[in-house]
PDB file of N, CA and C in Angstrom:
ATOM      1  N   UNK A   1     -14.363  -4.247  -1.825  1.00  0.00           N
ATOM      2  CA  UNK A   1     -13.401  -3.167  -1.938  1.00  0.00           C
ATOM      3  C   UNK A   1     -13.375  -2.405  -0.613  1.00  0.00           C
ATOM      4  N   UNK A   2     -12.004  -2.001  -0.161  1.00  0.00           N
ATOM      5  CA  UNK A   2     -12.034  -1.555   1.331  1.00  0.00           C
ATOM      6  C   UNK A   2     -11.532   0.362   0.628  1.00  0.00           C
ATOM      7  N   UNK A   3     -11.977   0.844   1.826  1.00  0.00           N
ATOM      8  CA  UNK A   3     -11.401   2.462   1.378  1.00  0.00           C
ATOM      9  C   UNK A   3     -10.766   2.499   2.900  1.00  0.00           C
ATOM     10  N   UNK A   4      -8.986   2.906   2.236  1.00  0.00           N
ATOM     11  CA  UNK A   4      -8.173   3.000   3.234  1.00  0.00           C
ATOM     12  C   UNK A   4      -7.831   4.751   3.199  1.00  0.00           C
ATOM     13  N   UNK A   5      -7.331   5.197   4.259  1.00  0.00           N
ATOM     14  CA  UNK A   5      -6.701   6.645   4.223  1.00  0.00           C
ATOM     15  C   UNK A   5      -5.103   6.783   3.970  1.00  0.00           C
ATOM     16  N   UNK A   6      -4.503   7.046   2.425  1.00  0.00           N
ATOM     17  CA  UNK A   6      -2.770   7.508   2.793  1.00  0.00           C
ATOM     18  C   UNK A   6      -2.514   7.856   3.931  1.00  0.00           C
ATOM     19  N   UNK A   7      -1.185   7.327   3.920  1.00  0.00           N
ATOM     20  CA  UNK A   7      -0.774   7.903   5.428  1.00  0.00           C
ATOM     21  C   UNK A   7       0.099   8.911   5.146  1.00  0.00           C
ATOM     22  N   UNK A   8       0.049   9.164   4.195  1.00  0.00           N
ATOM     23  CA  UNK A   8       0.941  10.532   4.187  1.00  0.00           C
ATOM     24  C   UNK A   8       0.163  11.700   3.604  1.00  0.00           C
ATOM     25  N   UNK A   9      -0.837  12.009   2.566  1.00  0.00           N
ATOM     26  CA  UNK A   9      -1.704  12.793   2.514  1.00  0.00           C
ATOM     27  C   UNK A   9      -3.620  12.910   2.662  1.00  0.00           C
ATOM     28  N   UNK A  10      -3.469  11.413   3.499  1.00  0.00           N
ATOM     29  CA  UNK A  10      -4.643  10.924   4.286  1.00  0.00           C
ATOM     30  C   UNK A  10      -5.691  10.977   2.912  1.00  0.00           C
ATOM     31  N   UNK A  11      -5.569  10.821   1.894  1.00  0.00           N
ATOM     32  CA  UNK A  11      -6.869  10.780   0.553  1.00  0.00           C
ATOM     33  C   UNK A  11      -7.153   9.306   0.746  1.00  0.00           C
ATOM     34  N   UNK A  12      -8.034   9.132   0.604  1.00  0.00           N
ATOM     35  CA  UNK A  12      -8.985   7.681   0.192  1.00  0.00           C
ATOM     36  C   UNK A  12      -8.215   6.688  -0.940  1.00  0.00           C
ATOM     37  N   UNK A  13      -7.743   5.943  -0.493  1.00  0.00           N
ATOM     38  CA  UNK A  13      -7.553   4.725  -1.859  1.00  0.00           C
ATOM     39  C   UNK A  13      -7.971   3.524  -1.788  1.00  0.00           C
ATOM     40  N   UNK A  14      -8.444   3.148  -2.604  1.00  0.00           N
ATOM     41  CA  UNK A  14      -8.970   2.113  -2.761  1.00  0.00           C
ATOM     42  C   UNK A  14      -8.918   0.896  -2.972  1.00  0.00           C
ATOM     43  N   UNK A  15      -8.718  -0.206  -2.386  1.00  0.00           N
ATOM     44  CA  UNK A  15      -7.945  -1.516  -2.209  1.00  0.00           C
ATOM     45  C   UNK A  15      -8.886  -2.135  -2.844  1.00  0.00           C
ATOM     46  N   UNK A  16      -9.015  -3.352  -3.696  1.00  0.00           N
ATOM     47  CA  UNK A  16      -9.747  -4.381  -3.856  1.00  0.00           C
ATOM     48  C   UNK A  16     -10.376  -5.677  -2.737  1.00  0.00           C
ATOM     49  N   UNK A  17     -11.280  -6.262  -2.614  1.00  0.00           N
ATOM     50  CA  UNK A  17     -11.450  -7.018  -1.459  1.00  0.00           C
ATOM     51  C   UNK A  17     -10.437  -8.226  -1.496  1.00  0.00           C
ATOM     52  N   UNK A  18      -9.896  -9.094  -3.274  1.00  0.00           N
ATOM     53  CA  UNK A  18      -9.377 -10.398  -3.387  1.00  0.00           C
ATOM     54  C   UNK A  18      -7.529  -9.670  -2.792  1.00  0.00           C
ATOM     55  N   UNK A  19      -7.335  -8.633  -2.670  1.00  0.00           N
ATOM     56  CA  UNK A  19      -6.095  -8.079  -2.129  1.00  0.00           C
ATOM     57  C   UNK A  19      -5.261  -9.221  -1.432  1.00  0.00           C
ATOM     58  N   UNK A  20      -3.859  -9.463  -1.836  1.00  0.00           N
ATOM     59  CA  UNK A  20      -3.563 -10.235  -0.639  1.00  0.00           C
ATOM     60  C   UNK A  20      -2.389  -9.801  -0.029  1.00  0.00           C
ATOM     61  N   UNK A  21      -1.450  -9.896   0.906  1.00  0.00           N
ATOM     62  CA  UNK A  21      -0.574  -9.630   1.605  1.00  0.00           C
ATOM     63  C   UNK A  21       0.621  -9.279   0.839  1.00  0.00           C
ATOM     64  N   UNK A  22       0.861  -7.933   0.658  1.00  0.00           N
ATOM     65  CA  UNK A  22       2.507  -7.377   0.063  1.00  0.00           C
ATOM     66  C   UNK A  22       2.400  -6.854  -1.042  1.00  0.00           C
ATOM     67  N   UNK A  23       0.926  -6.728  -1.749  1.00  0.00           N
ATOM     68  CA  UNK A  23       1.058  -6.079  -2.891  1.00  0.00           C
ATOM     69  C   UNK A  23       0.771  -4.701  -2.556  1.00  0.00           C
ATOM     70  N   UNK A  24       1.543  -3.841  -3.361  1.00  0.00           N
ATOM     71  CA  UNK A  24       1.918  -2.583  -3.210  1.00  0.00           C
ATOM     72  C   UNK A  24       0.879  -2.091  -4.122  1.00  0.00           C
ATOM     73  N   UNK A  25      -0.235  -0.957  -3.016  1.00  0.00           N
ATOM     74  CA  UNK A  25      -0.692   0.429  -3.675  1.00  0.00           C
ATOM     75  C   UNK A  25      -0.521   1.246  -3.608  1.00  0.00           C
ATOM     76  N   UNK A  26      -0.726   2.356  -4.733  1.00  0.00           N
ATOM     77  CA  UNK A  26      -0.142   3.723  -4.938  1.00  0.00           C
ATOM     78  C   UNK A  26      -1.284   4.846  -4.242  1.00  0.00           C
ATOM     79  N   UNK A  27      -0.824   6.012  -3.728  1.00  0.00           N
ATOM     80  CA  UNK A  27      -2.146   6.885  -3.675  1.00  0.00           C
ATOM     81  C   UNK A  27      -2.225   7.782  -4.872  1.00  0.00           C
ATOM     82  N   UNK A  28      -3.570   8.217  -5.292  1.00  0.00           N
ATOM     83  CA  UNK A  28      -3.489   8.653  -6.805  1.00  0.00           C
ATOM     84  C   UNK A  28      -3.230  10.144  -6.428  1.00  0.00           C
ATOM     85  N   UNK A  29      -3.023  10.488  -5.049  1.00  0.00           N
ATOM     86  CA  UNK A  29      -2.869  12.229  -5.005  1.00  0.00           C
ATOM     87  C   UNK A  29      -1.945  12.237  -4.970  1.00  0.00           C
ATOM     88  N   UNK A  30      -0.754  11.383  -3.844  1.00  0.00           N
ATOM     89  CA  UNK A  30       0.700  11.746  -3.667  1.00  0.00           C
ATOM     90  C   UNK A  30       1.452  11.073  -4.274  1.00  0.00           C
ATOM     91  N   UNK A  31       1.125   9.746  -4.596  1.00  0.00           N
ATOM     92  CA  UNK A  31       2.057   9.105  -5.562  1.00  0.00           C
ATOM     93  C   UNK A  31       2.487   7.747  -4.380  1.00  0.00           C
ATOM     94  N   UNK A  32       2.215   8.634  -2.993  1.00  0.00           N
ATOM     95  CA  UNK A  32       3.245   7.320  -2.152  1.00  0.00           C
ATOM     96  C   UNK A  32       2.833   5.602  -2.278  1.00  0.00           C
ATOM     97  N   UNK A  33       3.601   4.931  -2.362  1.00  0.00           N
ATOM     98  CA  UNK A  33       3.022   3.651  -2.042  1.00  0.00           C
ATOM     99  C   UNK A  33       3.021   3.103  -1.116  1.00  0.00           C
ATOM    100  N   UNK A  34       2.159   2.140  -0.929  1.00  0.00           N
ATOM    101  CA  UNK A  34       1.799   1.325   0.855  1.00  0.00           C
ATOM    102  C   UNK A  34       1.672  -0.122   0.414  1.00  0.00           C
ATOM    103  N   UNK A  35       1.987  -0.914   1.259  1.00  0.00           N
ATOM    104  CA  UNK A  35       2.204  -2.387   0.942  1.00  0.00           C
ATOM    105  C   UNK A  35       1.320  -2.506   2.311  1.00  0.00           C
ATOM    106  N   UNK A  36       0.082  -4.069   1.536  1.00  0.00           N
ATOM    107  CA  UNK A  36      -1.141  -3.965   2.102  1.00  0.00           C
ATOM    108  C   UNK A  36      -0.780  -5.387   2.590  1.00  0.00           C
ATOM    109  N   UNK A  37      -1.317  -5.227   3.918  1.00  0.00           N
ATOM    110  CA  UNK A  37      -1.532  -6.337   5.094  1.00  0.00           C
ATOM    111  C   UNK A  37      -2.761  -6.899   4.938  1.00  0.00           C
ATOM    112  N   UNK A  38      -2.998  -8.020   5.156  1.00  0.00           N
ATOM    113  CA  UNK A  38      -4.328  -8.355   5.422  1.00  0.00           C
ATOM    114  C   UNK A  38      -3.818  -9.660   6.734  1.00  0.00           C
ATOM    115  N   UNK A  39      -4.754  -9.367   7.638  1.00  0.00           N
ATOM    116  CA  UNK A  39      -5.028 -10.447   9.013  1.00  0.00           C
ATOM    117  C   UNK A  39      -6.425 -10.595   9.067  1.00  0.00           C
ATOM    118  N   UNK A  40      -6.346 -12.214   8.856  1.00  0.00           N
ATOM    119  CA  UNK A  40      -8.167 -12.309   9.455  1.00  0.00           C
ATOM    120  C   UNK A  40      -9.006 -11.472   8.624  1.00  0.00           C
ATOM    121  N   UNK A  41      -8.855 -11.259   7.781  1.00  0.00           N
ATOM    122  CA  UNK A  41      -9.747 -10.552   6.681  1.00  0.00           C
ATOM    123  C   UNK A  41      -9.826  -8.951   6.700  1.00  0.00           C
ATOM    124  N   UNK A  42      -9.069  -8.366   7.485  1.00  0.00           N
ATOM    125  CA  UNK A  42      -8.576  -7.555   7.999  1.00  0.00           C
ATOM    126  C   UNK A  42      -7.508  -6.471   6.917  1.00  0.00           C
ATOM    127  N   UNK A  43      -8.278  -5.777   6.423  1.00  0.00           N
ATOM    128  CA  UNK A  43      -6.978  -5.109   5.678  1.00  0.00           C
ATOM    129  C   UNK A  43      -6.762  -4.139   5.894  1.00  0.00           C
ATOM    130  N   UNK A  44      -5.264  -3.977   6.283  1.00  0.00           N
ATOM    131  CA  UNK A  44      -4.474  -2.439   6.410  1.00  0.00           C
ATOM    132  C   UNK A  44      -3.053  -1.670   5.376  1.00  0.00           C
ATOM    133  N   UNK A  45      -2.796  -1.031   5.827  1.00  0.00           N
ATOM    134  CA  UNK A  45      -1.739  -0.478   4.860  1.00  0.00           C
ATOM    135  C   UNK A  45      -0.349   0.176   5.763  1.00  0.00           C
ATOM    136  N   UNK A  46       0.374  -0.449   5.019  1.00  0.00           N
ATOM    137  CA  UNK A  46       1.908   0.472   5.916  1.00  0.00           C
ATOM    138  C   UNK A  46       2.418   1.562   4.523  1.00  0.00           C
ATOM    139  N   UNK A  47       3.511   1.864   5.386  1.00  0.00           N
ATOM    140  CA  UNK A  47       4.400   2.551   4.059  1.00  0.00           C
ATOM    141  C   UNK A  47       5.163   1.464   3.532  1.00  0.00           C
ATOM    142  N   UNK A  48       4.862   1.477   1.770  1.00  0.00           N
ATOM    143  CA  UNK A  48       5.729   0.487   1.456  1.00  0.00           C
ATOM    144  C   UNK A  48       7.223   1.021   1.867  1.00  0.00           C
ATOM    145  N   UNK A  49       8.219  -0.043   1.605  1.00  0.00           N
ATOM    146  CA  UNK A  49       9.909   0.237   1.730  1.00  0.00           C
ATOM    147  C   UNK A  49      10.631   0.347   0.738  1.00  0.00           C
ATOM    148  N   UNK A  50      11.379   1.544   0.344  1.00  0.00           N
ATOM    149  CA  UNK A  50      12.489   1.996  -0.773  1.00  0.00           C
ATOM    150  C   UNK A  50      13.082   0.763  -1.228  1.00  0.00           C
ATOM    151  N   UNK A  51      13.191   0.445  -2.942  1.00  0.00           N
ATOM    152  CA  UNK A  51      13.666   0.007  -3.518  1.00  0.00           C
ATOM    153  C   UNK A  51      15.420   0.512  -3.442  1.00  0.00           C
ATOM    154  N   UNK A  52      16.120  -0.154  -3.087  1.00  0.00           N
ATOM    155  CA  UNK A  52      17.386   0.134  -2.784  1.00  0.00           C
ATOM    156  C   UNK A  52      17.692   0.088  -4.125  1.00  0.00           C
ATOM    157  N   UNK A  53      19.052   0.743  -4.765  1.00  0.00           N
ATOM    158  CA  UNK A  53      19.987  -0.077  -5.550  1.00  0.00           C
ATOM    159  C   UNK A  53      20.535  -0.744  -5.372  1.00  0.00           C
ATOM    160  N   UNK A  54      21.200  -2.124  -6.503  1.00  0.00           N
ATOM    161  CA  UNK A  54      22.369  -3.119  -6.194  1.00  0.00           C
ATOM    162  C   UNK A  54      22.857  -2.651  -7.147  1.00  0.00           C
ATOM    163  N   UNK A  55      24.250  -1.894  -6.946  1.00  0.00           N
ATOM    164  CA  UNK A  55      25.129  -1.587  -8.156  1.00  0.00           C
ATOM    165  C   UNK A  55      25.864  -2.980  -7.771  1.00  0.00           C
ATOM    166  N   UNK A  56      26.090  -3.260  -9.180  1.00  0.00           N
ATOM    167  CA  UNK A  56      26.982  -3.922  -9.516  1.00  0.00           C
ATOM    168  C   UNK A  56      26.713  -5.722  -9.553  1.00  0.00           C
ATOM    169  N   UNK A  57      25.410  -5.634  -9.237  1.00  0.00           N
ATOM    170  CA  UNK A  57      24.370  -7.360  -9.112  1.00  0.00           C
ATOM    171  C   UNK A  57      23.471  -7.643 -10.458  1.00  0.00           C
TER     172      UNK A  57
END
């Protein structure tokens, strides 16, 4: 298990180690989510990206 910092209210969350590339975690203070990278065993976190709407799909 890795302990990453939100990037938006910097609290601790907590990733699993079997984590793999694009699954989206939440932070339990702000709510934001981050979609997790892993390189080389390497895990980081971005801001995940807004679910758009498709009206009309």
């Amino acid at each position: 298990m890795s302990d990453l910092s939100c990037l938006v209210c910097r609290s601790d969350i907590e990733v699993e180690a079997q984590v793999t590339t694009g699954e989206i975690v939440e932070c339990d203070s702000c709510g934001q989510e981050h979609e997790v990278q892993v390189e080389s065993s390497l895990i980081s976190i971005a801001l995940a990206p807004e679910i758009e709407e498709t009206w009309g799909e």
